[in-house]
Each structure stands twice: as structure tokens, then as C-alpha cells.
Protein backbone atom coordinates (compact mmCIF):
# COMPACT_ATOMS: atom_id res chain seq x y z
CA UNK A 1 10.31 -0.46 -2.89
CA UNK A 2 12.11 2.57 -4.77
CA UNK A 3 10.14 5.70 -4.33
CA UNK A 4 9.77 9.16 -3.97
CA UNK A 5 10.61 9.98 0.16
CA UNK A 6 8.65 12.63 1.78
CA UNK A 7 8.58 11.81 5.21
CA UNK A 8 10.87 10.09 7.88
CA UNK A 9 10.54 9.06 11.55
CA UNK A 10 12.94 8.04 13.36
CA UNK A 11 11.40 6.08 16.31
CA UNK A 12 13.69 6.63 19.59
CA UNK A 13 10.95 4.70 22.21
CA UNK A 14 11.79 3.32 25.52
CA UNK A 15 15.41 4.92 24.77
CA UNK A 16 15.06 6.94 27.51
CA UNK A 17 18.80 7.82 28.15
CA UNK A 18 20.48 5.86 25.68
CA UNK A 19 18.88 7.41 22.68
CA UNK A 20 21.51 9.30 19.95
CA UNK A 21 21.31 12.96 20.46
CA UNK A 22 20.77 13.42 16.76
CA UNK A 23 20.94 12.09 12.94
CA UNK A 24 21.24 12.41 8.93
CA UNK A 25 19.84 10.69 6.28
CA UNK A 26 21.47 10.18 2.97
CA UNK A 27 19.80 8.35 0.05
CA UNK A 28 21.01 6.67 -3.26
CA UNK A 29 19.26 5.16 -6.18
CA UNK A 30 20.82 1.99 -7.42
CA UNK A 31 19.54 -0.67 -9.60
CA UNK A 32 21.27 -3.63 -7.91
CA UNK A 33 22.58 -4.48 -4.13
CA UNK A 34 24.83 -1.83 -2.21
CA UNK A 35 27.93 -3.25 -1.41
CA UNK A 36 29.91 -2.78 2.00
CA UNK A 37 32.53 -0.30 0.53
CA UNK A 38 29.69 1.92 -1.03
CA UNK A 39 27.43 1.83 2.38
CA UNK A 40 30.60 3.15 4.08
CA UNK A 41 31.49 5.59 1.64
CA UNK A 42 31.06 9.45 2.56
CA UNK A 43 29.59 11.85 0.16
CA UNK A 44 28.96 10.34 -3.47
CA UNK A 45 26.83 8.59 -4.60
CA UNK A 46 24.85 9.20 -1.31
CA UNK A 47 22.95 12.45 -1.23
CA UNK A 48 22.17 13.82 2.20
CA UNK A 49 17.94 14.22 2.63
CA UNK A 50 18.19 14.96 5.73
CA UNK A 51 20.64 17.66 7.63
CA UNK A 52 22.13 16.68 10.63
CA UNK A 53 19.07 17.00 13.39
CA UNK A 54 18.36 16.58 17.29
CA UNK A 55 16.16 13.83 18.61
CA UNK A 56 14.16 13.32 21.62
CA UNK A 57 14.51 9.90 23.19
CA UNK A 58 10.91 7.61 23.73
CA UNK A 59 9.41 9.87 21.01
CA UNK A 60 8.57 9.54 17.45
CA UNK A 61 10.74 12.02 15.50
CA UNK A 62 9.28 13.11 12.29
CA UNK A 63 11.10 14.89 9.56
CA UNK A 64 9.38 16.28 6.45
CA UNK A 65 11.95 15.21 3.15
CA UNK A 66 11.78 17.86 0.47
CA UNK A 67 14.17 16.08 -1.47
CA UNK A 68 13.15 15.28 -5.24
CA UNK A 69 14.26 12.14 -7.30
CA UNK A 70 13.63 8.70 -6.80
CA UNK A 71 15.61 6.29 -3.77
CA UNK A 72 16.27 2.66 -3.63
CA UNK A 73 18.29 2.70 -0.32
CA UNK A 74 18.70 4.90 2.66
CA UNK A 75 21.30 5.40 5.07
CA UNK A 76 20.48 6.19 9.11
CA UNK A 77 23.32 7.94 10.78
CA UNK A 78 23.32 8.88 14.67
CA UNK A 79 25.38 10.83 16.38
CA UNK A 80 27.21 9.53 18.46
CA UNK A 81 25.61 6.49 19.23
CA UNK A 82 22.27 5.35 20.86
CA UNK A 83 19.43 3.03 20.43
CA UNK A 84 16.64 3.51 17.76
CA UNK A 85 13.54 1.64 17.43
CA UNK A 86 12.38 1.88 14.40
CA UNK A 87 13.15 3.79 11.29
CA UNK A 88 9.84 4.44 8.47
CA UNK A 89 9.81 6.12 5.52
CA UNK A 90 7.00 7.37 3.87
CA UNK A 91 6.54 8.64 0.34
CA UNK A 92 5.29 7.19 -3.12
CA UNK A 93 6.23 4.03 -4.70
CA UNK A 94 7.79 4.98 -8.18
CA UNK A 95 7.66 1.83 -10.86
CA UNK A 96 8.70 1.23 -13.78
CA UNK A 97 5.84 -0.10 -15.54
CA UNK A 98 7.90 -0.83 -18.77
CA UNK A 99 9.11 -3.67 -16.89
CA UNK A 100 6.11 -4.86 -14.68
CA UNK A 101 3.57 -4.31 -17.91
CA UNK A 102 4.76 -4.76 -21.12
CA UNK A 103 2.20 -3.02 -23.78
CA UNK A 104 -1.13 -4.71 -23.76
CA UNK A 105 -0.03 -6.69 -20.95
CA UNK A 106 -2.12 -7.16 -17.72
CA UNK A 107 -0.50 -6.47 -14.30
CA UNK A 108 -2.13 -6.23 -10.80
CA UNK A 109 -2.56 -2.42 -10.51
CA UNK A 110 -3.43 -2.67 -6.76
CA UNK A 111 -0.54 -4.85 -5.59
CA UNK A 112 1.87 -2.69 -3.34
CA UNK A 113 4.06 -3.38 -4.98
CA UNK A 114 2.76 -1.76 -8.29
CA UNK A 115 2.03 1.73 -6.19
CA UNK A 116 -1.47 0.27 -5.00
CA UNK A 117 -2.53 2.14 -1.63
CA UNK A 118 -5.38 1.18 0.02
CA UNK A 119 -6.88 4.97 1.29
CA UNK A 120 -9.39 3.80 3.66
CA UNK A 121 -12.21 0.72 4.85
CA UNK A 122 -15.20 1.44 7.14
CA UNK A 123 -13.72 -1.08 9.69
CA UNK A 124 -10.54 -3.00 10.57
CA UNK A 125 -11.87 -4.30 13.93
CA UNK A 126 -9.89 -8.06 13.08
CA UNK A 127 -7.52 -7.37 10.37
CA UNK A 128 -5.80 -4.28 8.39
CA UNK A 129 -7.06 -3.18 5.42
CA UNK A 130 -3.40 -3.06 3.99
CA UNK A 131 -2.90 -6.78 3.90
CA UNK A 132 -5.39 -7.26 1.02
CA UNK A 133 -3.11 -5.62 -1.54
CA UNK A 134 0.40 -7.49 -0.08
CA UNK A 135 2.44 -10.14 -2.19
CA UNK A 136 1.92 -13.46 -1.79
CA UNK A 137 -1.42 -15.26 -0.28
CA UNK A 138 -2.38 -15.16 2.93
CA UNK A 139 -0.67 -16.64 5.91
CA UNK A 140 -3.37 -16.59 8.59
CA UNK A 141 -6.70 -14.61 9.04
CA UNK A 142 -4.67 -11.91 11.07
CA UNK A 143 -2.70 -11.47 7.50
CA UNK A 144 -6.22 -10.48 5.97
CA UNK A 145 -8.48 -7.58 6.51
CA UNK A 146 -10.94 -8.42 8.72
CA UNK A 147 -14.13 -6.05 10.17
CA UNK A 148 -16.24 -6.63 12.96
CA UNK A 149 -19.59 -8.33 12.70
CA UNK A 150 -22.50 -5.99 12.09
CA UNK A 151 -25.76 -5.50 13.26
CA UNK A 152 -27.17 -2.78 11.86
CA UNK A 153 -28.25 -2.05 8.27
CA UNK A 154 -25.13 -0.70 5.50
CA UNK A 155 -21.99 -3.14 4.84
CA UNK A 156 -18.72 -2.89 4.62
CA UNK A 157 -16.04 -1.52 2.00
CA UNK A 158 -12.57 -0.56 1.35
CA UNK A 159 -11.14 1.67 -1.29
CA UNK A 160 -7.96 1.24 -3.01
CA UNK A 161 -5.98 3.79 -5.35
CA UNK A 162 -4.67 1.80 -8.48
CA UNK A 163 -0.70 2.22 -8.73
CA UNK A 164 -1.86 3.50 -12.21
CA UNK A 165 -5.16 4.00 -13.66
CA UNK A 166 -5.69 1.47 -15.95
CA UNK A 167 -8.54 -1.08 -17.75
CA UNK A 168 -9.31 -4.02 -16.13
CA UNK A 169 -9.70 -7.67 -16.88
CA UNK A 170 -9.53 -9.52 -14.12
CA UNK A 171 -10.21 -9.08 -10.63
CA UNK A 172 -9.65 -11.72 -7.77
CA UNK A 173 -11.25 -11.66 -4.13
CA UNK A 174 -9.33 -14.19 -2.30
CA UNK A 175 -10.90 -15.59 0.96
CA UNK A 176 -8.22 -17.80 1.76
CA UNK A 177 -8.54 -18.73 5.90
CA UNK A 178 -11.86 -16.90 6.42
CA UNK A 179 -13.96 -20.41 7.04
CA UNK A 180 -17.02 -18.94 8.46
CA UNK A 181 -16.60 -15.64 8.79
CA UNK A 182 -16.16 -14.86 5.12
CA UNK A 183 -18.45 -11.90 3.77
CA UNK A 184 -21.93 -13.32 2.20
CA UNK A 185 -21.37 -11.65 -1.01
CA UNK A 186 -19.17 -8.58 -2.72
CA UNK A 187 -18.99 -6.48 -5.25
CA UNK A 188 -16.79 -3.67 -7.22
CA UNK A 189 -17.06 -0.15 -8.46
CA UNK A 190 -14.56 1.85 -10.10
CA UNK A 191 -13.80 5.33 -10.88
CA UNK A 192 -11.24 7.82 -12.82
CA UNK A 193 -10.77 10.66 -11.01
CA UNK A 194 -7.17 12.69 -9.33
CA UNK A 195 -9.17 12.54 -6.11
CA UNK A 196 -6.35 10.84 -3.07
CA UNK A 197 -8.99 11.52 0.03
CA UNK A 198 -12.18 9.75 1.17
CA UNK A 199 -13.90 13.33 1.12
CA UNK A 200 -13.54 14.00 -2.58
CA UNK A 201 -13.58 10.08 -3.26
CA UNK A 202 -17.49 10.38 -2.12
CA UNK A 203 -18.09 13.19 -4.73
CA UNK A 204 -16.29 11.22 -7.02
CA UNK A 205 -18.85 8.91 -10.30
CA UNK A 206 -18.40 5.74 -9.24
CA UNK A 207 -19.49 2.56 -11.66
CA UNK A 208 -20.30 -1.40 -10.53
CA UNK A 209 -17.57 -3.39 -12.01
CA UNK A 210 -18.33 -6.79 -10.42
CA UNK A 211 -22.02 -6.72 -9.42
CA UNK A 212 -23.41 -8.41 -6.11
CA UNK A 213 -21.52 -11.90 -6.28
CA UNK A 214 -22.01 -14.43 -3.53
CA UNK A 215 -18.50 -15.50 -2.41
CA UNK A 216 -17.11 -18.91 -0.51
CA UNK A 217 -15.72 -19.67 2.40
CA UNK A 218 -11.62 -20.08 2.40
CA UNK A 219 -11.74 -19.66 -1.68
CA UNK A 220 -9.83 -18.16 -4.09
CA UNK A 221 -12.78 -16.33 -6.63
CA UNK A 222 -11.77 -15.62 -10.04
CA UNK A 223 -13.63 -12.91 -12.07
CA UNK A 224 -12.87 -11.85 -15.51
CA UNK A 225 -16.36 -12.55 -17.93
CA UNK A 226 -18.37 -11.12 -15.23
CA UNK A 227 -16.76 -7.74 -15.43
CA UNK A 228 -18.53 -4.57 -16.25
CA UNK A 229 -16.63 -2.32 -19.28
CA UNK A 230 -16.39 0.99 -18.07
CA UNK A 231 -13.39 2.35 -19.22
CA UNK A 232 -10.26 3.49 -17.12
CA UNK A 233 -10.67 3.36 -13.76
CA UNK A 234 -8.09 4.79 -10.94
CA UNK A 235 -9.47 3.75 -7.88
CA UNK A 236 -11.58 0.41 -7.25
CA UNK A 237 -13.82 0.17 -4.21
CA UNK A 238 -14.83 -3.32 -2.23
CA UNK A 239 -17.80 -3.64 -1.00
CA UNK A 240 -18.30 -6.80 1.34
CA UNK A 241 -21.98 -7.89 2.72
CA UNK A 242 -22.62 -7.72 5.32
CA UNK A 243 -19.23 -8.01 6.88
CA UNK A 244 -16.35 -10.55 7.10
CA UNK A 245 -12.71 -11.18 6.06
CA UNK A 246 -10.96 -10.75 2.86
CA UNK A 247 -7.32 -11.81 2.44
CA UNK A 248 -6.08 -10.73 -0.74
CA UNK A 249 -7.91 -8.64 -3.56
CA UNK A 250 -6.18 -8.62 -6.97
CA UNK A 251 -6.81 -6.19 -9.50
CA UNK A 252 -5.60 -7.17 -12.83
CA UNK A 253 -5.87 -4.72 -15.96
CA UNK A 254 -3.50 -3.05 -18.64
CA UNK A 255 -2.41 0.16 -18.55
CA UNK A 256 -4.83 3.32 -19.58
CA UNK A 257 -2.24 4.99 -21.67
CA UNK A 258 -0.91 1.91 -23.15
């Protein structure tokens, strides 16, 4: 997705004495597909993001980017050759909501795709808490989040920062797979606040969007007159009871400022 880069690692394990000695990183922002001539071409419209830089072989190599302006494509050279892993980048999706969410229009604010992040859950003992917020349904319970039965008192949750704070109408908890292991029940707060960690998230005045609902097994749940009106919200928290498996969560609203 185009973003904002602000980190890189460049992933040289088990290249133990076949790794490249070091690399650059250029970056362009294009609307359509790079062709062959313009990945091979030297200088513009790539911008270099990263000077050339030594690696370490089996180690992750991690480069701050201090470069500003958005990127749709990057470009990995190594020096002078060698075996890489994997390549991430990190950084901040950028989107173009004139073109996902037309004025008045509804969009789902927590898809990744839309700049959703989901900051943190209380467990991911079966499944990552990412995978409720990716495109598409489910695949399998591993391609859900998933925590670990409880036996103690409290219940689970996960909190996800909206790709843009926004008023919602429609909210979906999708327990697609999750046959009997599906959470007895759920619910939703929401809050507007520039908080982005757990720590100030807890300070933070949160409000019940979707009251204590029982939920199905391997069921798609659909919520829209059952919603709470509390205004603009920019970060939506799950709560699941006691436990249990959640494959997608949908969070559909329009935009604040629009």
C-alpha cells in the first residue's frame, strides 16, 4: 500500500557467507505499474532513501528512513551480490480517501487497507490480532485472531486505530470458521482522541458503541440499528467474552470531516 516509509530491514538470515556486504534503497511514487525500463533506470524518477550501507549476514538490519513524501514502490539494491531473506518496510499507509469515500459515503475505516492498525489485544495465543482488519474473509481459523481459553475472571479485547476518525454506521464481527470456540458474546467502545499507545489509550474516554451482544458460531453478524451515537470516534475497541476467535471485524462509517 503507498505510504509514508520510516523504517527498513533488510533481513540477511542463515546468509552466513553469502550475504551482500551492503545496500541502497531508492523509492518512487507512481500511480500505475513500473515498467522494466523504469525499474532499471538510474537516478530519476527514483529517489535514493537510503545511502549506500554495510550489512551483517544472519542478522536483521534495520535502517531508520527520514525521507518525507509518499512511496508506491521501492527498489533493493546489494552490493555486489548475496542472498537476502526478507525485505519489510514499515511506515504509515497514506490514502486517498477522495477515492475510497466519496462525501457522505461509508467506507471500512479499520480495513488495512484504509490505514486501520490494530495497536494491541490482551492475547494472541491461536491467531494474530492483525488478521481481523485484512481484505477478504477468512481462509481458516489460523487467518483469524484467536486467544487462549480463560479461566480466570476479565475477557478479552483488541484495539484498533481507525485509518481516519470518522462516524460510524455499521460494524461487522465476522466469526467465520470459529465453530465452537467462538467468543460467547462482544461488544464495542469507541473513542476520539491523538493517543497511538496502549498507555495513553487507557487514560483515554471511551464510549459502548455495540453493547454486550451474544454472537454465533461460524457467522457473519451484522450491526447497524443497534449502534450507539456518540459522535467521531478514532479508535474502536473489541471486547470478546470470555474468550474465543474472531476472523474479520469491519468498521464501516463516513468520514468526521466530511
Amino acid at each position: 500500500m503507498r505510504g509514508r516509509i520510516v523504517g527498513v530491514d533488510v533481513d540477511t538470515s542463515h546468509f552466513v557467507g553469502n550475504h551482500p556486504s551492503h545496500c541502497s534503497i531508492d523509492a518512487i511514487d507512481v500511480s500505475g505499474l513500473v515498467t522494466g525500463s523504469i525499474a532499471a533506470r538510474q537516478g530519476a524518477p527514483w529517489r535514493t532513501i537510503l545511502a549506500e550501507s554495510s550489512l551483517h549476514g544472519d542478522s536483521h538490519n534495520y535502517f531508520r528512513i527520514d525521507a518525507n513524501g509518499p512511496v508506491s514502490h521501492i527498489r533493493l539494491n546489494i552490493y555486489p551480490d548475496g542472498g537476502v531473506a526478507r525485505f519489510r518496510a514499515y511506515g504509515d499507509v497514506l490514502v486517498d480517501w477522495t477515492r475510497v469515500a466519496r462525501p457522505g459515503r461509508p467506507a471500512d475505516l479499520a480495513s488495512i487497507r484504509n490505514g486501520g492498525l490494530v495497536l494491541g489485544a490482551s492475547d494472541m495465543h491461536f491467531g494474530s490480532k492483525d488478521n481481523m482488519i485484512m481484505p477478504g474473509r477468512a481462509k481458516n481459523m489460523g487467518d483469524g485472531w484467536e486467544t487462549r481459553r480463560r479461566r480466570g475472571p476479565g475477557h478479552d479485547w483488541a484495539i484498533v486505530r481507525l485509518g481516519a476518525p470518522g462516524l460510524l454506521t455499521r460494524v461487522e464481527i465476522d466469526t467465520n470458521h470459529f465453530k465452537g470456540n467462538y467468543p460467547d458474546s462482544a461488544s464495542l467502545d469507541g473513542c476520539l482522541t491523538d493517543a497511538d499507545n496502549l498507555a495513553a489509550l487507557d487514560l483515554a474516554e471511551w464510549r459502548t458503541i455495540l453493547p454486550q451482544t451474544k454472537l454465533r458460531a461460524h457467522h457473519r453478524h451484522l450491526f447497524s440499528r443497534e449502534l450507539e451515537a456518540v459522535g467521531a470516534v478514532s479508535h474502536v475497541r473489541l471486547n470478546i467474552f470470555p474468550d474465543g476467535g474472531v476472523s474479520r471485524l469491519r468498521v464501516h462509517g463516513t468520514l468526521a470531516s466530511s
